[in-house]
C-alpha atoms as a PDB file:
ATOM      1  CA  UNK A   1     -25.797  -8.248 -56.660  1.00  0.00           C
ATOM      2  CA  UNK A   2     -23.434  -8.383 -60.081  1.00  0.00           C
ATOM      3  CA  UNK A   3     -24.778  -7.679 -63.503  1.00  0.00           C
ATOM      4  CA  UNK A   4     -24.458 -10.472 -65.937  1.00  0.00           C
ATOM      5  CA  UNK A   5     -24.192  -9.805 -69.868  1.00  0.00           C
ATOM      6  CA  UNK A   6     -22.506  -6.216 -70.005  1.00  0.00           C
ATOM      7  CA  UNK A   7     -22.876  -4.360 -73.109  1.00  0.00           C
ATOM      8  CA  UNK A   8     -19.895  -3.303 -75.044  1.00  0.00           C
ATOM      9  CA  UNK A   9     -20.145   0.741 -74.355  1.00  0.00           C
ATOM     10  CA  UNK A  10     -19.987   0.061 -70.925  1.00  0.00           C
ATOM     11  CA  UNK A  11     -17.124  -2.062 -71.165  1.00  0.00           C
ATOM     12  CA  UNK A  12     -15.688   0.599 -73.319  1.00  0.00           C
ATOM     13  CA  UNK A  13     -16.086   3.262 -70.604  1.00  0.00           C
ATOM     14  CA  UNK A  14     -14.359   0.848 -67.920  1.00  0.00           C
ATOM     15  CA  UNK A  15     -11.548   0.510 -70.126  1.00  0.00           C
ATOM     16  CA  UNK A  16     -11.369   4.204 -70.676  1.00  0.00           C
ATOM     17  CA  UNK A  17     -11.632   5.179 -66.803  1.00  0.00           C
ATOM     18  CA  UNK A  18      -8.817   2.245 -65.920  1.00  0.00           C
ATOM     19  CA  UNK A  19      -6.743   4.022 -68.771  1.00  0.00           C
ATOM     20  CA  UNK A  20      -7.358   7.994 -67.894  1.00  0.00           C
ATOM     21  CA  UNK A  21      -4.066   9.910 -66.130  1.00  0.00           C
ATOM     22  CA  UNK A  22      -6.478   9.899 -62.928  1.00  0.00           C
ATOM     23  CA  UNK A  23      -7.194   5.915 -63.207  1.00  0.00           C
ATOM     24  CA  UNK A  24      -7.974   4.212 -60.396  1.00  0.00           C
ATOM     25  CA  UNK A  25      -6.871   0.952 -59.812  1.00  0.00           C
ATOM     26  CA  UNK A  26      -9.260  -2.460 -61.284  1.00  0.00           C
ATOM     27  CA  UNK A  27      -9.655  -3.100 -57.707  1.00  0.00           C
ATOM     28  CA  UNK A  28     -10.830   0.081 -56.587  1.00  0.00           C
ATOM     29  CA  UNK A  29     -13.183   0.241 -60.009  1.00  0.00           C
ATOM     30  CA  UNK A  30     -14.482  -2.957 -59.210  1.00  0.00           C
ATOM     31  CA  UNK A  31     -15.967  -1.695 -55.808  1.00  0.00           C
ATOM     32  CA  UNK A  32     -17.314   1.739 -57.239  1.00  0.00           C
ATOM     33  CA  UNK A  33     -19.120  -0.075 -60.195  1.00  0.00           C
ATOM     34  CA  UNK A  34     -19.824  -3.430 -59.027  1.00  0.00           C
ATOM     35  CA  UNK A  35     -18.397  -5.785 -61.414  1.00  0.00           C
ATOM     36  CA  UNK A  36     -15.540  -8.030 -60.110  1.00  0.00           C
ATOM     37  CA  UNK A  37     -11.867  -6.800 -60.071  1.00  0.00           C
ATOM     38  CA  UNK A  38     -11.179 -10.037 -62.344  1.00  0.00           C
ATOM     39  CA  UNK A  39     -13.776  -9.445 -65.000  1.00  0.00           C
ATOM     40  CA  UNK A  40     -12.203  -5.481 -65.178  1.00  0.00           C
ATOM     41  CA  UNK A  41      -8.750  -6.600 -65.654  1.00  0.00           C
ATOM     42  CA  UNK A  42      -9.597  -8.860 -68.574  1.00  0.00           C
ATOM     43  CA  UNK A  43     -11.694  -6.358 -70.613  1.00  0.00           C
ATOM     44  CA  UNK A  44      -8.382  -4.325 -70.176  1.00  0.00           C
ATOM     45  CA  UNK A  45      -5.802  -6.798 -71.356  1.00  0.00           C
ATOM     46  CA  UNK A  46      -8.363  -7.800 -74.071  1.00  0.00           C
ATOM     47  CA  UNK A  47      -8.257  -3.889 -75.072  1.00  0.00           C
ATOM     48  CA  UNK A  48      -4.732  -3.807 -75.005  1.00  0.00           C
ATOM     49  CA  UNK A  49      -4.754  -6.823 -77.081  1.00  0.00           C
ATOM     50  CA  UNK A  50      -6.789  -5.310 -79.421  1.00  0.00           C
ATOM     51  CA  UNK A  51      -5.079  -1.695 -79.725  1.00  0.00           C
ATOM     52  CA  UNK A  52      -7.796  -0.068 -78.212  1.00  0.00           C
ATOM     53  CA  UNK A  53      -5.205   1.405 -75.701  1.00  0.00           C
ATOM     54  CA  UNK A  54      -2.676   2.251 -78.452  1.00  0.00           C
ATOM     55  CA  UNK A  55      -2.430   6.438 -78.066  1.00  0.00           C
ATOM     56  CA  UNK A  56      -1.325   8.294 -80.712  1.00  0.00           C
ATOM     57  CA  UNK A  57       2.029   9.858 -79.526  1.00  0.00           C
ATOM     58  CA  UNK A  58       1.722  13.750 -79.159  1.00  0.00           C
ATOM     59  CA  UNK A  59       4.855  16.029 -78.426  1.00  0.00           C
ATOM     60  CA  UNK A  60       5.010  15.561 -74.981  1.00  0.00           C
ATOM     61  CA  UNK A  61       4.602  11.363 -75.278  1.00  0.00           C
ATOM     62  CA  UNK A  62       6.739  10.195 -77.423  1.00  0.00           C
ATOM     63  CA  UNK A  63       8.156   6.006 -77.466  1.00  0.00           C
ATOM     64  CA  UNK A  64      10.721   5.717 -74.536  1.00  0.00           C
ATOM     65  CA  UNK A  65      13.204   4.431 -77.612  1.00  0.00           C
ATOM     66  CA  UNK A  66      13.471   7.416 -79.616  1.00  0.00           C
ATOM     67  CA  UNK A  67      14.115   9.684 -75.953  1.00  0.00           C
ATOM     68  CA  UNK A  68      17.653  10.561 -75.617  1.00  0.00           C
ATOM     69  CA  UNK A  69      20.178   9.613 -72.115  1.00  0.00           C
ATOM     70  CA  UNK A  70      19.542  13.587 -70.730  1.00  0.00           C
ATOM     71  CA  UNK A  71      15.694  13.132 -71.558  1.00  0.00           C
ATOM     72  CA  UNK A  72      15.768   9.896 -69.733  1.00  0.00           C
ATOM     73  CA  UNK A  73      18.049  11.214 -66.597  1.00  0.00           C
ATOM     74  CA  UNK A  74      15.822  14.152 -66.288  1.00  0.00           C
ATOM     75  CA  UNK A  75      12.316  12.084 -66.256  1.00  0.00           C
ATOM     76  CA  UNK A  76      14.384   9.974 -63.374  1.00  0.00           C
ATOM     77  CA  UNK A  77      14.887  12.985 -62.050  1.00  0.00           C
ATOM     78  CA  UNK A  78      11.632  14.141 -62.008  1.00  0.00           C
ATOM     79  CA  UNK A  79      10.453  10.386 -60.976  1.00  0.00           C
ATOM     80  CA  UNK A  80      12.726  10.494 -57.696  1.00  0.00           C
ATOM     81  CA  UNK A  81      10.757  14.239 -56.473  1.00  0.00           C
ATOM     82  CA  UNK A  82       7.584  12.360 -55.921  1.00  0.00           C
ATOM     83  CA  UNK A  83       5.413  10.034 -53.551  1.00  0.00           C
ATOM     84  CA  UNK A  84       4.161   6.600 -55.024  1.00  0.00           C
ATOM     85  CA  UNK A  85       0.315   8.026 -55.485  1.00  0.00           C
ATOM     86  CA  UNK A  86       2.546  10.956 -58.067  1.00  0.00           C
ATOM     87  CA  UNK A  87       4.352   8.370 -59.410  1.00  0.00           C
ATOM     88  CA  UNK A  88       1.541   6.224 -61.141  1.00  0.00           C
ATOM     89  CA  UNK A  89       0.087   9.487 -62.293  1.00  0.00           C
ATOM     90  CA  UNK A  90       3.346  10.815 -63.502  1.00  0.00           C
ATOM     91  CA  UNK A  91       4.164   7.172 -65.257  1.00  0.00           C
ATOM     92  CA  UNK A  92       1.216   6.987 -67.375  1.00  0.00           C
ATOM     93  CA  UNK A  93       1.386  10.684 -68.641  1.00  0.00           C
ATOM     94  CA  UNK A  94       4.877   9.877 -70.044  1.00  0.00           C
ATOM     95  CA  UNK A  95       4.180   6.610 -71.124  1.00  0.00           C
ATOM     96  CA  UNK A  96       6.331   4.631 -69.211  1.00  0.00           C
ATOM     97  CA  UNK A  97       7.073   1.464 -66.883  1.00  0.00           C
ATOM     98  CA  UNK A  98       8.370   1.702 -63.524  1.00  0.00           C
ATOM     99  CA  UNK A  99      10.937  -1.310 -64.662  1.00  0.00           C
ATOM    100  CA  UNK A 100      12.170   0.951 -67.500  1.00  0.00           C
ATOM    101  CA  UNK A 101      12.459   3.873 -65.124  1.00  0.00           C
ATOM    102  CA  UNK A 102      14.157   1.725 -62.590  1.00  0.00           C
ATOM    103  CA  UNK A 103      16.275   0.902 -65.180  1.00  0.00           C
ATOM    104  CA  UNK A 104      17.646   4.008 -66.290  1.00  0.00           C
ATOM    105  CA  UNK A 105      18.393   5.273 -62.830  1.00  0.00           C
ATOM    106  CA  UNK A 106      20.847   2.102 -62.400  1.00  0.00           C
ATOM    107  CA  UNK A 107      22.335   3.173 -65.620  1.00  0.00           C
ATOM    108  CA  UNK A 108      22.865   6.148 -64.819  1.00  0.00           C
ATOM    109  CA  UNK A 109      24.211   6.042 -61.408  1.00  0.00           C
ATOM    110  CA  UNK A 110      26.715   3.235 -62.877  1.00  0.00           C
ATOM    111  CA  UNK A 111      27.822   5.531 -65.072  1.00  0.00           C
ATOM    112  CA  UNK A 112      28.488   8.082 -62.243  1.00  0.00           C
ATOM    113  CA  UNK A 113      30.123   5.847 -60.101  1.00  0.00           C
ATOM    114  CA  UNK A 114      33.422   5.477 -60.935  1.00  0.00           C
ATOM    115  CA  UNK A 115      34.670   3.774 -58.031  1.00  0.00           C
ATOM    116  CA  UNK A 116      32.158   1.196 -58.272  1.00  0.00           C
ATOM    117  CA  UNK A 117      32.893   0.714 -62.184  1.00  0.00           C
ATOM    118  CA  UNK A 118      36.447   0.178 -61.365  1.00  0.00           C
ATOM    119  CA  UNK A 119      35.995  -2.594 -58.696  1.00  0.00           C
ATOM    120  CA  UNK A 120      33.290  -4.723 -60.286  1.00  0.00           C
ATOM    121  CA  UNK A 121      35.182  -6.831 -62.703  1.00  0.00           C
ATOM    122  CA  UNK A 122      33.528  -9.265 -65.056  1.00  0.00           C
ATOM    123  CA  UNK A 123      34.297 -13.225 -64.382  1.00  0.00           C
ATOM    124  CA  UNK A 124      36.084 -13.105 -67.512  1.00  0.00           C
ATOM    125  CA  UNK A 125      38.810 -10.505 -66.899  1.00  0.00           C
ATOM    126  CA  UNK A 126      39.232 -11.898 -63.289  1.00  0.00           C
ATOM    127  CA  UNK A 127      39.810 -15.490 -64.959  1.00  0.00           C
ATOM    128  CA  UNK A 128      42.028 -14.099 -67.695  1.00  0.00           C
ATOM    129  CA  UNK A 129      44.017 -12.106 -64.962  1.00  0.00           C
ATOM    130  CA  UNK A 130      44.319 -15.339 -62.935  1.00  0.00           C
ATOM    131  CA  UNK A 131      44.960 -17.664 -66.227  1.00  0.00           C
ATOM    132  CA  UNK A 132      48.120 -14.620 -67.007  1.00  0.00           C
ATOM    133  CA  UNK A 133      49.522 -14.898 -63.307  1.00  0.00           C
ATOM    134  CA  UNK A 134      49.491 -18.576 -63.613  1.00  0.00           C
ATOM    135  CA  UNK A 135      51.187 -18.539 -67.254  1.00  0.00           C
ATOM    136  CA  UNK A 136      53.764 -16.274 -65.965  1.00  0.00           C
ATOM    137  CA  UNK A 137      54.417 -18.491 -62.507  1.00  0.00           C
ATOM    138  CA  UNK A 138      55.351 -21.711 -64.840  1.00  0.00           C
ATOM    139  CA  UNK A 139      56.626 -19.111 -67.131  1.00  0.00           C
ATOM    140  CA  UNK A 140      59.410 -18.474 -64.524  1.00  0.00           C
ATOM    141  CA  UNK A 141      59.934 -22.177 -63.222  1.00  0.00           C
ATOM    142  CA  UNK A 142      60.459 -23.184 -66.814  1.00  0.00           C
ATOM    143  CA  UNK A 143      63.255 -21.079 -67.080  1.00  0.00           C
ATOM    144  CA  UNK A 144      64.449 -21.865 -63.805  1.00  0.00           C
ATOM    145  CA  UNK A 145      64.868 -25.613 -64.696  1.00  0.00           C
ATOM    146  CA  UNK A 146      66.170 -24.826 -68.051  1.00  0.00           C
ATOM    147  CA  UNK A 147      69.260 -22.839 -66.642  1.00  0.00           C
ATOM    148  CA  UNK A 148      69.885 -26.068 -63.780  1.00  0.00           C
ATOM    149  CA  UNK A 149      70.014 -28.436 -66.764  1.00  0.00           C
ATOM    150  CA  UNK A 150      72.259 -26.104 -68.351  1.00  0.00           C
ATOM    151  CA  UNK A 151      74.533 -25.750 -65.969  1.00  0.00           C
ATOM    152  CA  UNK A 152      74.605 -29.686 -65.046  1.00  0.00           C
ATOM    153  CA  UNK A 153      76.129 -30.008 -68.523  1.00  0.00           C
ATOM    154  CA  UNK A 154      79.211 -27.878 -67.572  1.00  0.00           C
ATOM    155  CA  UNK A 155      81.996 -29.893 -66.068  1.00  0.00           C
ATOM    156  CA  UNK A 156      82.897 -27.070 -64.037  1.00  0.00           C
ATOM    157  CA  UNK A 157      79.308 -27.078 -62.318  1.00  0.00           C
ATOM    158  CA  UNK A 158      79.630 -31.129 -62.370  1.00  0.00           C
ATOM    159  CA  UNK A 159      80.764 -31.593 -58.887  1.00  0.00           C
ATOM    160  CA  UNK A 160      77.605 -29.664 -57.669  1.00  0.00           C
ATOM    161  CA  UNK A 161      74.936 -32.722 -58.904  1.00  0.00           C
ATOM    162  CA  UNK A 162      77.642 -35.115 -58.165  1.00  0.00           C
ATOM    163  CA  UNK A 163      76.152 -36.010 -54.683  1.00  0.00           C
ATOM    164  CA  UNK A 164      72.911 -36.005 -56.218  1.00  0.00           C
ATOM    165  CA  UNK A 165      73.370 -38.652 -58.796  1.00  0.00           C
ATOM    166  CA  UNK A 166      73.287 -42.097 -57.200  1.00  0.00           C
ATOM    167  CA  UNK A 167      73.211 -44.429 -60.461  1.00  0.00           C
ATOM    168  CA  UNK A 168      76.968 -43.171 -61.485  1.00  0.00           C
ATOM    169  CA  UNK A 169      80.089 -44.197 -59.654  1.00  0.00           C
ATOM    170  CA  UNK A 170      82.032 -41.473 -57.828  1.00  0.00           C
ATOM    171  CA  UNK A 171      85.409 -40.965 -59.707  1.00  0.00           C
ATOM    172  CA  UNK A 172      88.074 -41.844 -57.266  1.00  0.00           C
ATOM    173  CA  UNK A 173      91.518 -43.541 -58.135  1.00  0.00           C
ATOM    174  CA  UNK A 174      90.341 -46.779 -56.547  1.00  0.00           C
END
């Protein structure tokens, strides 16, 4: 049978246990203590609303902006050496998301795989590389066409587009 009208310290001690290194999870709480997972995980996003969850940042927890690229490799380092049950543990002793984690390890194998940053090309460059081929194509053909109407101009090269030219009269002595 649920309790109705819970008082505020034991909300407060909820909150604390779903925020401790060791947490378990609101669904697991919610069995142990009977009060309903839902109920649990809105006293704990009204906490965080309220800054009740706000830590102050000691020397080992500090924000995830002010950590520099070999702090942030090694914690993805350390990340990748355990199980999932380590992971949540390890996550919420640092401070961190799993997103944000995930996040750094793509960075930082893109940045170690050259191969990979040479082949991926951006739409962009691929259009501007086709956009240059196609300039230099018609590039080419211009030039082409502007040397054949040169050279129809020259009476030696007349008798070449002589055949060609159907609205003049050949020049025989008839």
């Amino acid at each position: 049978m649920m309790m109705t009208g819970y008082t505020e310290s034991f909300k407060a001690r909820m909150v604390a246990r779903l925020l401790r290194p060791d947490a378990p999870t609101p669904y697991a709480l919610s069995k142990d203590v009977n009060v309903s997972y839902q109920t649990l995980t809105r006293w704990l996003d009204g906490a965080k609303l309220e800054g009740m969850t706000s830590k102050k940042t000691t020397s080992k927890q500090r924000p995830t902006r002010s950590l520099s690229a070999a702090a942030k490799f090694e914690l993805v380092k350390d990340a990748d050496k355990l199980d999932e049950a380590e992971l949540g543990t390890f996550l919420r002793r640092n401070g961190l998301h799993e997103a944000e984690l995930t996040q750094w390890r793509e960075a930082a194998l893109a940045a170690l795989d050259t191969r990979r940053r040479r082949k991926t090309k951006s739409p962009e460059a691929r259009r501007i590389r086709e956009l240059e081929h196609d300039l230099a194509r018609k590039e080419k053909a211009l030039a082409e066409h502007a040397t054949l109407l040169a050279l129809k101009k020259r009476p030696e090269f007349a008798q070449l587009w002589a055949d060609e030219d159907s609205d003049t009269m050949p020049r025989c002595g008839r």
